[in-house]
PDB file of N, CA and C in Angstrom:
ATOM      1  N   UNK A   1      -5.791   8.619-132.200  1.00  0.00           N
ATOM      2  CA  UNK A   1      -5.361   7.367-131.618  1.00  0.00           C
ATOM      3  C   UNK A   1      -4.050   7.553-130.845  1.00  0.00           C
ATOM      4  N   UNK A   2      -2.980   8.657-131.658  1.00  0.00           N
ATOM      5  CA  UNK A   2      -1.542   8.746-130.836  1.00  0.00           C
ATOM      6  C   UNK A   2      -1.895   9.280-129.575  1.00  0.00           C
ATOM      7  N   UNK A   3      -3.173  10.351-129.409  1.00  0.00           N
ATOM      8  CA  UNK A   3      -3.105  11.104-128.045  1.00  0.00           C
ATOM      9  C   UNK A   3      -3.981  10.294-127.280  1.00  0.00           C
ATOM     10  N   UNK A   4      -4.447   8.856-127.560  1.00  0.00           N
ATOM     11  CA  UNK A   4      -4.997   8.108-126.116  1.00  0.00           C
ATOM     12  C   UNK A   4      -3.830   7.249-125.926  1.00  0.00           C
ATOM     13  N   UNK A   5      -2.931   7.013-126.710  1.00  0.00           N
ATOM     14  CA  UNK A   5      -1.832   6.210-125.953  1.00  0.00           C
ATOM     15  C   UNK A   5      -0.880   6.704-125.377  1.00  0.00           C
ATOM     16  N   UNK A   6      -0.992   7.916-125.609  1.00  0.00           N
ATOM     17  CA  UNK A   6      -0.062   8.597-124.807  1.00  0.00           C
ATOM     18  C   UNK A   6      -0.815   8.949-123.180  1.00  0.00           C
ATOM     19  N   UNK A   7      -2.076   9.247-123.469  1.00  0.00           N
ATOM     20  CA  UNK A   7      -2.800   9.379-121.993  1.00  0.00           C
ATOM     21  C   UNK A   7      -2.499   7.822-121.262  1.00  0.00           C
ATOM     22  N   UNK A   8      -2.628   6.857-121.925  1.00  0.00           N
ATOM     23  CA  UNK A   8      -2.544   5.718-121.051  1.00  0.00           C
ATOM     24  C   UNK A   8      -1.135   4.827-120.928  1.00  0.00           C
ATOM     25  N   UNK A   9       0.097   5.559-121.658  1.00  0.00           N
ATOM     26  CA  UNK A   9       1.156   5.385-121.067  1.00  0.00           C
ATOM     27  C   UNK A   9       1.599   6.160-120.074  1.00  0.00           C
ATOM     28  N   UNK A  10       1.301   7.335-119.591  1.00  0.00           N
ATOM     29  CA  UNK A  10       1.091   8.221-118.951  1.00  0.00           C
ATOM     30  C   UNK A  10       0.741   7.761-117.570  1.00  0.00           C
ATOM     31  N   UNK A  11      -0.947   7.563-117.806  1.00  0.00           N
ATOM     32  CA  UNK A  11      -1.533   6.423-116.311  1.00  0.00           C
ATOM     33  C   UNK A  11      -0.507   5.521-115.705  1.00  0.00           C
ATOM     34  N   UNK A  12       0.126   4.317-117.107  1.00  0.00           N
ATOM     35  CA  UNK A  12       0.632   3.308-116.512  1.00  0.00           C
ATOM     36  C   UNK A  12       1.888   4.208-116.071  1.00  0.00           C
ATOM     37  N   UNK A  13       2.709   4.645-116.573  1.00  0.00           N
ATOM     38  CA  UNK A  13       3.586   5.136-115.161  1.00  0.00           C
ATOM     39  C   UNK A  13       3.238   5.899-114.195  1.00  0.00           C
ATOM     40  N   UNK A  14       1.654   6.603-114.410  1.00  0.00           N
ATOM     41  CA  UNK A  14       2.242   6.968-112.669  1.00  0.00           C
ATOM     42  C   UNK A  14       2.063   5.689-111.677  1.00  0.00           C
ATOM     43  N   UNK A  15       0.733   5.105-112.183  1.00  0.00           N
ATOM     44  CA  UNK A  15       0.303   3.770-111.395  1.00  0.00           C
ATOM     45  C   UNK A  15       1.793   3.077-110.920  1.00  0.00           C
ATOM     46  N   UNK A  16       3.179   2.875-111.930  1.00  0.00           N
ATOM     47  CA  UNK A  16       4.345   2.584-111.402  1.00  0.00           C
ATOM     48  C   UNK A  16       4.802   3.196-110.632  1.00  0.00           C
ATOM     49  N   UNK A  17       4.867   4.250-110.744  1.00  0.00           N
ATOM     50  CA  UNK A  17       5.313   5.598-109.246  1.00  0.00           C
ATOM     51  C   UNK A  17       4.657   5.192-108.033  1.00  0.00           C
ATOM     52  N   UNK A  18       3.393   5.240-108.142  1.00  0.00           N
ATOM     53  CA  UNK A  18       2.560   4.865-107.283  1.00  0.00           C
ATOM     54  C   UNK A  18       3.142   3.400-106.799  1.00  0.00           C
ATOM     55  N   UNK A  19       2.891   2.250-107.332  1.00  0.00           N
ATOM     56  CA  UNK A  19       3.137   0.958-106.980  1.00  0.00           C
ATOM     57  C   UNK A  19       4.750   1.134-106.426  1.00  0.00           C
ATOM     58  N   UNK A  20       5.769   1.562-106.832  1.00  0.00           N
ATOM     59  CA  UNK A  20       7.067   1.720-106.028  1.00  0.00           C
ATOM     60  C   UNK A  20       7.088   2.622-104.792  1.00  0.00           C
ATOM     61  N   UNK A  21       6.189   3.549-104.666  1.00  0.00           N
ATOM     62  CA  UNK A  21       5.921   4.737-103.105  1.00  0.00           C
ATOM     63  C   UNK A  21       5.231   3.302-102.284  1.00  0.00           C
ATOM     64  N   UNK A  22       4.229   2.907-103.056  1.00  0.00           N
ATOM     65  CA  UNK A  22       3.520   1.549-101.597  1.00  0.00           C
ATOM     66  C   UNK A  22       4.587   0.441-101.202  1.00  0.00           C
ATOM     67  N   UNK A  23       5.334  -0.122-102.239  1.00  0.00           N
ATOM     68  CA  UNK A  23       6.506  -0.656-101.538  1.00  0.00           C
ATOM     69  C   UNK A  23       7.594  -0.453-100.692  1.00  0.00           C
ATOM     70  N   UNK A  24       8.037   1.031-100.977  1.00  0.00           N
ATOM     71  CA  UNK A  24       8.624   1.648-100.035  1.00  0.00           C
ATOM     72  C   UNK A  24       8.196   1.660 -98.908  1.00  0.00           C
ATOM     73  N   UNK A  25       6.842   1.803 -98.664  1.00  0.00           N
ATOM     74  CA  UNK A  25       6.146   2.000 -97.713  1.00  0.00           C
ATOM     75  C   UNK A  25       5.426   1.241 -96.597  1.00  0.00           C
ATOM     76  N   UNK A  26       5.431  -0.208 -97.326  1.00  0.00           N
ATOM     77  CA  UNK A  26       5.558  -1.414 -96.610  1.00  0.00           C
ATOM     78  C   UNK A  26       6.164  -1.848 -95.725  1.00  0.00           C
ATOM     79  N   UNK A  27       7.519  -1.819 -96.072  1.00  0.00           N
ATOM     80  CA  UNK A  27       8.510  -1.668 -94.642  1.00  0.00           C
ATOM     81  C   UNK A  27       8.255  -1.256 -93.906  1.00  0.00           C
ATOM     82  N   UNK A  28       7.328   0.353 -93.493  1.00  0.00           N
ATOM     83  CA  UNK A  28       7.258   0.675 -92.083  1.00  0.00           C
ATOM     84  C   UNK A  28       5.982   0.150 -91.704  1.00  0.00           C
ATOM     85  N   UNK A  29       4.892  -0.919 -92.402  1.00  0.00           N
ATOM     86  CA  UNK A  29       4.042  -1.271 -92.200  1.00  0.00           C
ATOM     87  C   UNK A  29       3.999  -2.772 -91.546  1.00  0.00           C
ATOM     88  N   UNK A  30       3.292  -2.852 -90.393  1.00  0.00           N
ATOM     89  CA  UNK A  30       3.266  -4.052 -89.938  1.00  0.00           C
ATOM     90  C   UNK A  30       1.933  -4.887 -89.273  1.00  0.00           C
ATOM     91  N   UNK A  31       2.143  -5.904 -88.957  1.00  0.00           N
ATOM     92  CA  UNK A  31       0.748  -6.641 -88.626  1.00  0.00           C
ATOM     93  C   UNK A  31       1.639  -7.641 -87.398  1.00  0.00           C
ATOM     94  N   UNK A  32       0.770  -7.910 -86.156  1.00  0.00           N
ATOM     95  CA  UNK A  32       1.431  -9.045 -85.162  1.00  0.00           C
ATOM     96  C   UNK A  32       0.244 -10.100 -85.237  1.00  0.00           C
ATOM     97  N   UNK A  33       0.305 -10.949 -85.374  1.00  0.00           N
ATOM     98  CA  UNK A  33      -0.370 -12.297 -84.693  1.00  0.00           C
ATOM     99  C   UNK A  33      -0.033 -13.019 -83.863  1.00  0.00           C
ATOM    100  N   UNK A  34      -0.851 -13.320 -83.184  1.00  0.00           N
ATOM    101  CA  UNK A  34      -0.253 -14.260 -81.864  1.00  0.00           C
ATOM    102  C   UNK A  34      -0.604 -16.174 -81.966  1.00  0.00           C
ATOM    103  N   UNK A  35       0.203 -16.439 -81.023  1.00  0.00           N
ATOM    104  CA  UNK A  35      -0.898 -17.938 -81.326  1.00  0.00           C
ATOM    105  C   UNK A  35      -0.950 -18.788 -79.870  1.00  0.00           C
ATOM    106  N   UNK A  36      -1.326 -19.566 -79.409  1.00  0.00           N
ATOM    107  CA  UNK A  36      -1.447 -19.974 -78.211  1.00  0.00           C
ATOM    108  C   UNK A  36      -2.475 -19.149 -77.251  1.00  0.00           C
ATOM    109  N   UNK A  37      -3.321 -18.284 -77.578  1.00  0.00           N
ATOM    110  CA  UNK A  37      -3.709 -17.166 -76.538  1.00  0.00           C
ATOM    111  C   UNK A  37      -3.153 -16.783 -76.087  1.00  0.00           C
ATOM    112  N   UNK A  38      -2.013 -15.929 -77.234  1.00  0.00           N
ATOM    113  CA  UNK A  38      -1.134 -14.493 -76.672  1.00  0.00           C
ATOM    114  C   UNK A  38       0.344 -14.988 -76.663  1.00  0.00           C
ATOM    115  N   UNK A  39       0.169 -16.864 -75.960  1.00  0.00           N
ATOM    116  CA  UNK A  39       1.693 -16.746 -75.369  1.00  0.00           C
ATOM    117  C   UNK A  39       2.788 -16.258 -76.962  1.00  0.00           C
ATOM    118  N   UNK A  40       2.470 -16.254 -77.742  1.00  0.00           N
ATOM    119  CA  UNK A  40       3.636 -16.391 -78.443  1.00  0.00           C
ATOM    120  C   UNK A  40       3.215 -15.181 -79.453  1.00  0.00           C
ATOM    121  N   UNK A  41       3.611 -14.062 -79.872  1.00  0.00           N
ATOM    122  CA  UNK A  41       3.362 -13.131 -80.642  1.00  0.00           C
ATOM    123  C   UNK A  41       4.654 -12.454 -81.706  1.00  0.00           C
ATOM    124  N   UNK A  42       4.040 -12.825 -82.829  1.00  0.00           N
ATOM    125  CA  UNK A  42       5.070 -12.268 -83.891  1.00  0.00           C
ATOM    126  C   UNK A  42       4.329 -11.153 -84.991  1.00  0.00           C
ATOM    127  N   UNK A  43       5.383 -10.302 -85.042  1.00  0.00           N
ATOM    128  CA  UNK A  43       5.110  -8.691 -86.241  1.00  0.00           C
ATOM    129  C   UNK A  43       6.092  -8.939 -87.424  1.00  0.00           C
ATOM    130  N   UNK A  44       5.177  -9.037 -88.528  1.00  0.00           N
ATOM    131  CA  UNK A  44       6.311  -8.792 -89.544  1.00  0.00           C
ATOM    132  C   UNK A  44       6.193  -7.250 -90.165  1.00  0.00           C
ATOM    133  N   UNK A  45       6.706  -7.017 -91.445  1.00  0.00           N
ATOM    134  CA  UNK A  45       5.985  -6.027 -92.087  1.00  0.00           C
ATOM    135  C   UNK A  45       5.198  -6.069 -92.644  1.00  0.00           C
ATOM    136  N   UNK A  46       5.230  -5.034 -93.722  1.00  0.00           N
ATOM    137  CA  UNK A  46       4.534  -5.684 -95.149  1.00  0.00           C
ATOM    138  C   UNK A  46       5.183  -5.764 -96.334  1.00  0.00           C
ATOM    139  N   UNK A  47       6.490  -6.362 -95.818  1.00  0.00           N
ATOM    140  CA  UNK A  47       7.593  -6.840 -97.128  1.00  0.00           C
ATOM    141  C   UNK A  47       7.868  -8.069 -97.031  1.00  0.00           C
ATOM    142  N   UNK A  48       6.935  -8.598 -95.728  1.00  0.00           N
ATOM    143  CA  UNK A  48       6.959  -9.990 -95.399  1.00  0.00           C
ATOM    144  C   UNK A  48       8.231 -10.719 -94.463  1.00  0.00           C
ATOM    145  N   UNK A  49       8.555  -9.460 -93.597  1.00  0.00           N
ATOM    146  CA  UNK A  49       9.845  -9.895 -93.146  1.00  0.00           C
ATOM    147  C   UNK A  49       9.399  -9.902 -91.540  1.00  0.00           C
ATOM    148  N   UNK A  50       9.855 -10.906 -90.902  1.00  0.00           N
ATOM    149  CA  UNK A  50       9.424 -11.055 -89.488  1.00  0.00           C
ATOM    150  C   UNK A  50      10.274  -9.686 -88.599  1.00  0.00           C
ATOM    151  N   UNK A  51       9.872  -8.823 -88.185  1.00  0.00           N
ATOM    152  CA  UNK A  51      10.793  -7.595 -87.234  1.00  0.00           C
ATOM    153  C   UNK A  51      10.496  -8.077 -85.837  1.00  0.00           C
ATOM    154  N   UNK A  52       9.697  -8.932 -85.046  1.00  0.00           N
ATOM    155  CA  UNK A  52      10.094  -9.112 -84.076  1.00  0.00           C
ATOM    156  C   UNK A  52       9.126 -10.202 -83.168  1.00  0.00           C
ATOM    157  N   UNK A  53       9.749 -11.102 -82.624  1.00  0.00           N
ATOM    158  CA  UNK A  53       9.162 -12.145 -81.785  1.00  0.00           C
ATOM    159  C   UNK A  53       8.554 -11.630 -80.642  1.00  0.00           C
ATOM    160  N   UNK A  54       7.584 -12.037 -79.816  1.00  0.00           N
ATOM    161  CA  UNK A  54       7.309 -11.906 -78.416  1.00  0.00           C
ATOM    162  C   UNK A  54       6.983 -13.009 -77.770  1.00  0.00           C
ATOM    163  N   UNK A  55       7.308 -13.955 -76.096  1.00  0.00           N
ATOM    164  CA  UNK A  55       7.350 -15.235 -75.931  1.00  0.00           C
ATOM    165  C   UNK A  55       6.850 -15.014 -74.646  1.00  0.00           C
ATOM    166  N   UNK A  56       5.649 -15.465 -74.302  1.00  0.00           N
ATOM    167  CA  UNK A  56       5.564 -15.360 -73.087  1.00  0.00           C
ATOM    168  C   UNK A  56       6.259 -15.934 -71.747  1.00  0.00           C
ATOM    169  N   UNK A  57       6.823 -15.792 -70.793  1.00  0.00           N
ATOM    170  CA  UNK A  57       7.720 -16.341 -70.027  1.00  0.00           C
ATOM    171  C   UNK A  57       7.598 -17.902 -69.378  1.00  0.00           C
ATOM    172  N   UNK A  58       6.077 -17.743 -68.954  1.00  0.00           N
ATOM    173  CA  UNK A  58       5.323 -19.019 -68.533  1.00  0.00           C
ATOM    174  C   UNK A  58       5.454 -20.598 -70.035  1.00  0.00           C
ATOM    175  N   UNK A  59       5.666 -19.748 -71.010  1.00  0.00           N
ATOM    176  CA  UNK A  59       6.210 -20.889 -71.976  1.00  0.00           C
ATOM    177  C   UNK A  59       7.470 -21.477 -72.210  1.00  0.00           C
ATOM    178  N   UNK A  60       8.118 -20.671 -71.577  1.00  0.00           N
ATOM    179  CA  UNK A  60       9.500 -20.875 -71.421  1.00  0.00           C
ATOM    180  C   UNK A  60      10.166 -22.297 -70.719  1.00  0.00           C
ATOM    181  N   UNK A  61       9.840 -23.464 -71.136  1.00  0.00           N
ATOM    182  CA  UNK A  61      10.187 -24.540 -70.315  1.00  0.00           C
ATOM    183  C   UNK A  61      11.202 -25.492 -70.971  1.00  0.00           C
ATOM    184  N   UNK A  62      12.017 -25.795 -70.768  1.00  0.00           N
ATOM    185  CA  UNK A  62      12.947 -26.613 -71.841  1.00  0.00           C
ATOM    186  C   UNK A  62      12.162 -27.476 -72.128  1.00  0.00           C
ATOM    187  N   UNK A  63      11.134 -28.511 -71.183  1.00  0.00           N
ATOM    188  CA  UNK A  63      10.289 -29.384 -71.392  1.00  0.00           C
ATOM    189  C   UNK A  63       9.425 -29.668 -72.214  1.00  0.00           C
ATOM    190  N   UNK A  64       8.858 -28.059 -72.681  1.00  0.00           N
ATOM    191  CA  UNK A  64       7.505 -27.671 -73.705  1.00  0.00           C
ATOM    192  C   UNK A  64       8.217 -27.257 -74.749  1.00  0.00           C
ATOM    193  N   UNK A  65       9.677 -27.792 -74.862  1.00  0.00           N
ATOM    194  CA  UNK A  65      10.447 -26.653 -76.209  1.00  0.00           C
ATOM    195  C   UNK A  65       9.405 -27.246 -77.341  1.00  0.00           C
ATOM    196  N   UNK A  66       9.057 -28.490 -77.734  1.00  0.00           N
ATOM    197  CA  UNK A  66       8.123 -28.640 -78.942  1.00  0.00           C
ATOM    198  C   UNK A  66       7.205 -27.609 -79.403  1.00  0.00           C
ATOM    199  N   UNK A  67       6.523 -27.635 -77.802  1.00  0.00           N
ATOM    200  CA  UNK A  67       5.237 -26.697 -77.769  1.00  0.00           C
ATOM    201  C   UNK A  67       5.324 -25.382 -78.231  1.00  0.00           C
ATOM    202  N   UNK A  68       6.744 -24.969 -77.968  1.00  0.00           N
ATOM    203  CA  UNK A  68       6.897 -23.670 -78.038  1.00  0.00           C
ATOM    204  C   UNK A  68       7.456 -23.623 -79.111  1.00  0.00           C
ATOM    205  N   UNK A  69       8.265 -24.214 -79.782  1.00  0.00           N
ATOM    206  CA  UNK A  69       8.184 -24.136 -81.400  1.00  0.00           C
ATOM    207  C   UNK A  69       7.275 -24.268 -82.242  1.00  0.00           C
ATOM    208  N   UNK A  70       6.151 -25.300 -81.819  1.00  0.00           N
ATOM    209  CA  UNK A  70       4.999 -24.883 -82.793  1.00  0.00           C
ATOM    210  C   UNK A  70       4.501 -23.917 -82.412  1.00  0.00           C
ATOM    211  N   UNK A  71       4.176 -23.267 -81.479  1.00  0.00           N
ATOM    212  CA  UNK A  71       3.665 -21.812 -81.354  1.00  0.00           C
ATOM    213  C   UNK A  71       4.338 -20.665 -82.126  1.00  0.00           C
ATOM    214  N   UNK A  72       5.256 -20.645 -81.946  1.00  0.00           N
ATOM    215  CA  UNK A  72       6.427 -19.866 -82.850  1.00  0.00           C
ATOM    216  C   UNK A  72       6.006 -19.807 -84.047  1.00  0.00           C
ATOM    217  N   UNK A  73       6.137 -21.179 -85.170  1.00  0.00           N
ATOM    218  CA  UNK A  73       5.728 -21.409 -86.583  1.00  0.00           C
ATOM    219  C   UNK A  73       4.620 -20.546 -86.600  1.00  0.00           C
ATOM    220  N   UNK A  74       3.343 -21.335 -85.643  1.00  0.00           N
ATOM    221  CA  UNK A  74       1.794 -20.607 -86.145  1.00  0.00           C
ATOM    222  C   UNK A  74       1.710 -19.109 -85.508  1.00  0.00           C
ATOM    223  N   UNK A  75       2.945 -18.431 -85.210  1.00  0.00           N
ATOM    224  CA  UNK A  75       2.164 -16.905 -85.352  1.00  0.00           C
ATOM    225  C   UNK A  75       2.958 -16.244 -86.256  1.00  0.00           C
ATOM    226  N   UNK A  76       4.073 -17.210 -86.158  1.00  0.00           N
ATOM    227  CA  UNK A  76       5.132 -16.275 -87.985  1.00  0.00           C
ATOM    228  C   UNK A  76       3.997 -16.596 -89.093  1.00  0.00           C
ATOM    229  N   UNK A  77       3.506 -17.710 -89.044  1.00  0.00           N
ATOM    230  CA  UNK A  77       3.103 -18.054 -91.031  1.00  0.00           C
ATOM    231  C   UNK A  77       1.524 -17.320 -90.445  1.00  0.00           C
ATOM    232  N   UNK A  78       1.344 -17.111 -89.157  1.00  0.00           N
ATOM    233  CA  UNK A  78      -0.404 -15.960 -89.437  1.00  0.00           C
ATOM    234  C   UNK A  78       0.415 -14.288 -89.836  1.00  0.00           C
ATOM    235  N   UNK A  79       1.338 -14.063 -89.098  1.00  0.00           N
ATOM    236  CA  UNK A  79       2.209 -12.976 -89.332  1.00  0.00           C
ATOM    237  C   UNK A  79       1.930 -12.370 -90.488  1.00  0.00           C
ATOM    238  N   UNK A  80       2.730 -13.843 -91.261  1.00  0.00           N
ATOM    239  CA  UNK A  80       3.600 -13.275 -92.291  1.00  0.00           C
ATOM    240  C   UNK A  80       2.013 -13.175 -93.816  1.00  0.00           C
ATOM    241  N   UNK A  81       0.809 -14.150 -93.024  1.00  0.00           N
ATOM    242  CA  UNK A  81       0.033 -14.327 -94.456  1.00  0.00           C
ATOM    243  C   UNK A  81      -0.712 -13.354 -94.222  1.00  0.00           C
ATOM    244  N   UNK A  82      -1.142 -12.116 -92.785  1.00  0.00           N
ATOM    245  CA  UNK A  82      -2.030 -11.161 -92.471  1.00  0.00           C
ATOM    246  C   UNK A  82      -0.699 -10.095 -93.429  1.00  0.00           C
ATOM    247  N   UNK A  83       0.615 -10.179 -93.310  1.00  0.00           N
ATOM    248  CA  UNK A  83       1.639  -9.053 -93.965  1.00  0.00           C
ATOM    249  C   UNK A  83       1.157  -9.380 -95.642  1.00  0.00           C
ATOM    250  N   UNK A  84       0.986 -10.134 -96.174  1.00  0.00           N
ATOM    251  CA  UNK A  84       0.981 -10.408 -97.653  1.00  0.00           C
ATOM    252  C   UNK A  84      -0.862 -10.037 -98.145  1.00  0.00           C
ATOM    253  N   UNK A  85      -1.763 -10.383 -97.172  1.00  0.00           N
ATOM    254  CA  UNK A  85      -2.753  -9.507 -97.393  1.00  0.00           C
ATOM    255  C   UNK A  85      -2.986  -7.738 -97.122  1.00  0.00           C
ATOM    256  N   UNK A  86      -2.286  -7.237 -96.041  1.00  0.00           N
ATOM    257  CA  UNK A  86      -1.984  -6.371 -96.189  1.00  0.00           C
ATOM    258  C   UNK A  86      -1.139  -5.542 -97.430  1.00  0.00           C
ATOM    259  N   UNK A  87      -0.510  -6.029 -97.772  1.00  0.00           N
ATOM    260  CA  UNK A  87       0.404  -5.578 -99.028  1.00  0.00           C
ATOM    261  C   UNK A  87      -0.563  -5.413-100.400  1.00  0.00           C
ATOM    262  N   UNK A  88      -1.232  -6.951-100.518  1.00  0.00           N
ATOM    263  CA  UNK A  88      -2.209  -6.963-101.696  1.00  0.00           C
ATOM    264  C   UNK A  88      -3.179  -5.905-101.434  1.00  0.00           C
ATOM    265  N   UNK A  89      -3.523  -5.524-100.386  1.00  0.00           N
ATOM    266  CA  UNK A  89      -4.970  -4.724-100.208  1.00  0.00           C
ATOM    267  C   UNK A  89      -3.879  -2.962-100.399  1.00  0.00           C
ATOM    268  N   UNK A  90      -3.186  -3.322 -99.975  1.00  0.00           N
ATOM    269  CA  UNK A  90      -2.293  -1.608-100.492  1.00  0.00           C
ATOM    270  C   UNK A  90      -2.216  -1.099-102.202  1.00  0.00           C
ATOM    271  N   UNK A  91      -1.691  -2.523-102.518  1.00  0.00           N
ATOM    272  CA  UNK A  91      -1.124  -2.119-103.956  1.00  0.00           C
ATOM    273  C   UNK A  91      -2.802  -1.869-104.517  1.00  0.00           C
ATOM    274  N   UNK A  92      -4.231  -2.850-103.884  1.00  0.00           N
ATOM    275  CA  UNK A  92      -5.433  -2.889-105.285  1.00  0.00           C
ATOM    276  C   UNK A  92      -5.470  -1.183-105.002  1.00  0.00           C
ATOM    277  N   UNK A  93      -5.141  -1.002-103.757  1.00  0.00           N
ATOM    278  CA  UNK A  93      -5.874   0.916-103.680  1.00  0.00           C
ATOM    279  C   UNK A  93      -5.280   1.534-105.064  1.00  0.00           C
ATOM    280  N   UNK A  94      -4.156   1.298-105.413  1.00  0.00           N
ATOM    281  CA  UNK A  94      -3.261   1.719-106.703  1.00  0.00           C
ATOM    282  C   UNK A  94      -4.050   1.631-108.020  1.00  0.00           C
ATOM    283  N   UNK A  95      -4.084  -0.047-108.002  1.00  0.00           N
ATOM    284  CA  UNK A  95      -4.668  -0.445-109.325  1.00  0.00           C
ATOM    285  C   UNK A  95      -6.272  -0.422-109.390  1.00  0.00           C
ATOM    286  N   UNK A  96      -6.905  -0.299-108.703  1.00  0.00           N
ATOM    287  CA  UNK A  96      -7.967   0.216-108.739  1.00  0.00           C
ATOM    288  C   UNK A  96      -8.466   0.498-109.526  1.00  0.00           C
ATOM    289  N   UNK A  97      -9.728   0.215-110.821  1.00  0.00           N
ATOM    290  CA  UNK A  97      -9.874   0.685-111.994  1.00  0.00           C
ATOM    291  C   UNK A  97      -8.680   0.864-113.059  1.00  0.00           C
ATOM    292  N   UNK A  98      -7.463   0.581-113.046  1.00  0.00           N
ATOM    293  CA  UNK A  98      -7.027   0.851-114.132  1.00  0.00           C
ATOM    294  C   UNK A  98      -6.458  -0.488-114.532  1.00  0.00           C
ATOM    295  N   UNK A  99      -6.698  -1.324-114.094  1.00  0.00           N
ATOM    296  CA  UNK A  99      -6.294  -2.782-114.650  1.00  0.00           C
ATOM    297  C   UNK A  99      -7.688  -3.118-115.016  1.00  0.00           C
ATOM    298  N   UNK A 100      -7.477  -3.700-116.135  1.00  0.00           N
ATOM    299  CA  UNK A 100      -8.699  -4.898-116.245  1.00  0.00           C
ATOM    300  C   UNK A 100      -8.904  -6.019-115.455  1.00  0.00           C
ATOM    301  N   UNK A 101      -9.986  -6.356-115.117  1.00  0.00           N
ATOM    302  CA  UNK A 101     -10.095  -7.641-114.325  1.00  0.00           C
ATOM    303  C   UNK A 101      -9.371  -8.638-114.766  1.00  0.00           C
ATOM    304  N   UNK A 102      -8.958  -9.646-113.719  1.00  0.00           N
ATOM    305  CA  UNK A 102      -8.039 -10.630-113.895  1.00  0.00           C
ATOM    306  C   UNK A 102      -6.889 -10.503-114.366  1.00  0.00           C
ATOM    307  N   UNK A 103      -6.616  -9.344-114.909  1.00  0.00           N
ATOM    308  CA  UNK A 103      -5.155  -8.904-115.500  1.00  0.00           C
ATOM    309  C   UNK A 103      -4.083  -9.018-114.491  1.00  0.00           C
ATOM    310  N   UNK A 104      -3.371 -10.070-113.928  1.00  0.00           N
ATOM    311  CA  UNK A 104      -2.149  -9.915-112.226  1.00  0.00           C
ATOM    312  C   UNK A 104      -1.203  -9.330-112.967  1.00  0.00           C
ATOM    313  N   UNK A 105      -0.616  -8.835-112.111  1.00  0.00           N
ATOM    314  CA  UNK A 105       1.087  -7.844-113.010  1.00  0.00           C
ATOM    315  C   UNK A 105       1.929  -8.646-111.931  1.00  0.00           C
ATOM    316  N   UNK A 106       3.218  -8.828-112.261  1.00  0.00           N
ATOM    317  CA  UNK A 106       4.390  -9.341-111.336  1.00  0.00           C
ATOM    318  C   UNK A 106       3.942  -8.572-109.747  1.00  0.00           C
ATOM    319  N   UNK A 107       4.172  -9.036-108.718  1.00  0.00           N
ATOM    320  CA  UNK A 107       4.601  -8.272-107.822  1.00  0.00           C
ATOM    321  C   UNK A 107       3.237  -7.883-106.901  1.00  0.00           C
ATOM    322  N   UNK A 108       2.349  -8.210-107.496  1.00  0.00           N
ATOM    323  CA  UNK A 108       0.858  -7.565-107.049  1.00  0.00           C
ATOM    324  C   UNK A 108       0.181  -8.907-106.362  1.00  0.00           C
TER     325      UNK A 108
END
């Protein structure tokens, strides 16, 4: 019985090794969505952090500023929810078989 808990404390840290290398690794990972057809395009990572806007010029009107703030919102929150599926689909490669179903851990 002592030498299967030691095999499966074992697993669970590397699976932690593992789960801290994919977070690290998130940061250089990113996703853009756009919204308006193109005019407005935002990249976050996959730590969920917006790295950079793109605005098309033709939107640029003091007149349409509404317009162009809601465009803004809807390609950060597609951004940022394509970055948080990306992240989840990184870490299951990790946990993969070694969680039980339905088991969520912090962070996952």
């Amino acid at each position: 019985m002592k030498g299967g808990m030691q095999g499966m404390l074992k697993q669970v840290q590397k699976m932690q090794a593992e789960i801290q290398k994919i977070q690290s690794e998130l940061g250089n990972l990113t996703v853009s969505e756009e919204a308006g057809g193109g005019m407005v395009k935002a990249t976050s990572n996959g730590n969920q952090e917006i790295v950079s806007i793109e605005i098309d010029q033709e939107v640029i009107k003091p007149e349409e500023k509404e317009i162009l703030e809601d465009l803004i919102v809807a390609a950060v929150n597609k951004a940022l929810n394509s970055a948080k599926k990306m992240a989840e689909e990184e870490m299951a490669k990790v946990t993969q078989g070694m969680l039980p179903p339905g088991l969520n851990l912090p962070g996952m």
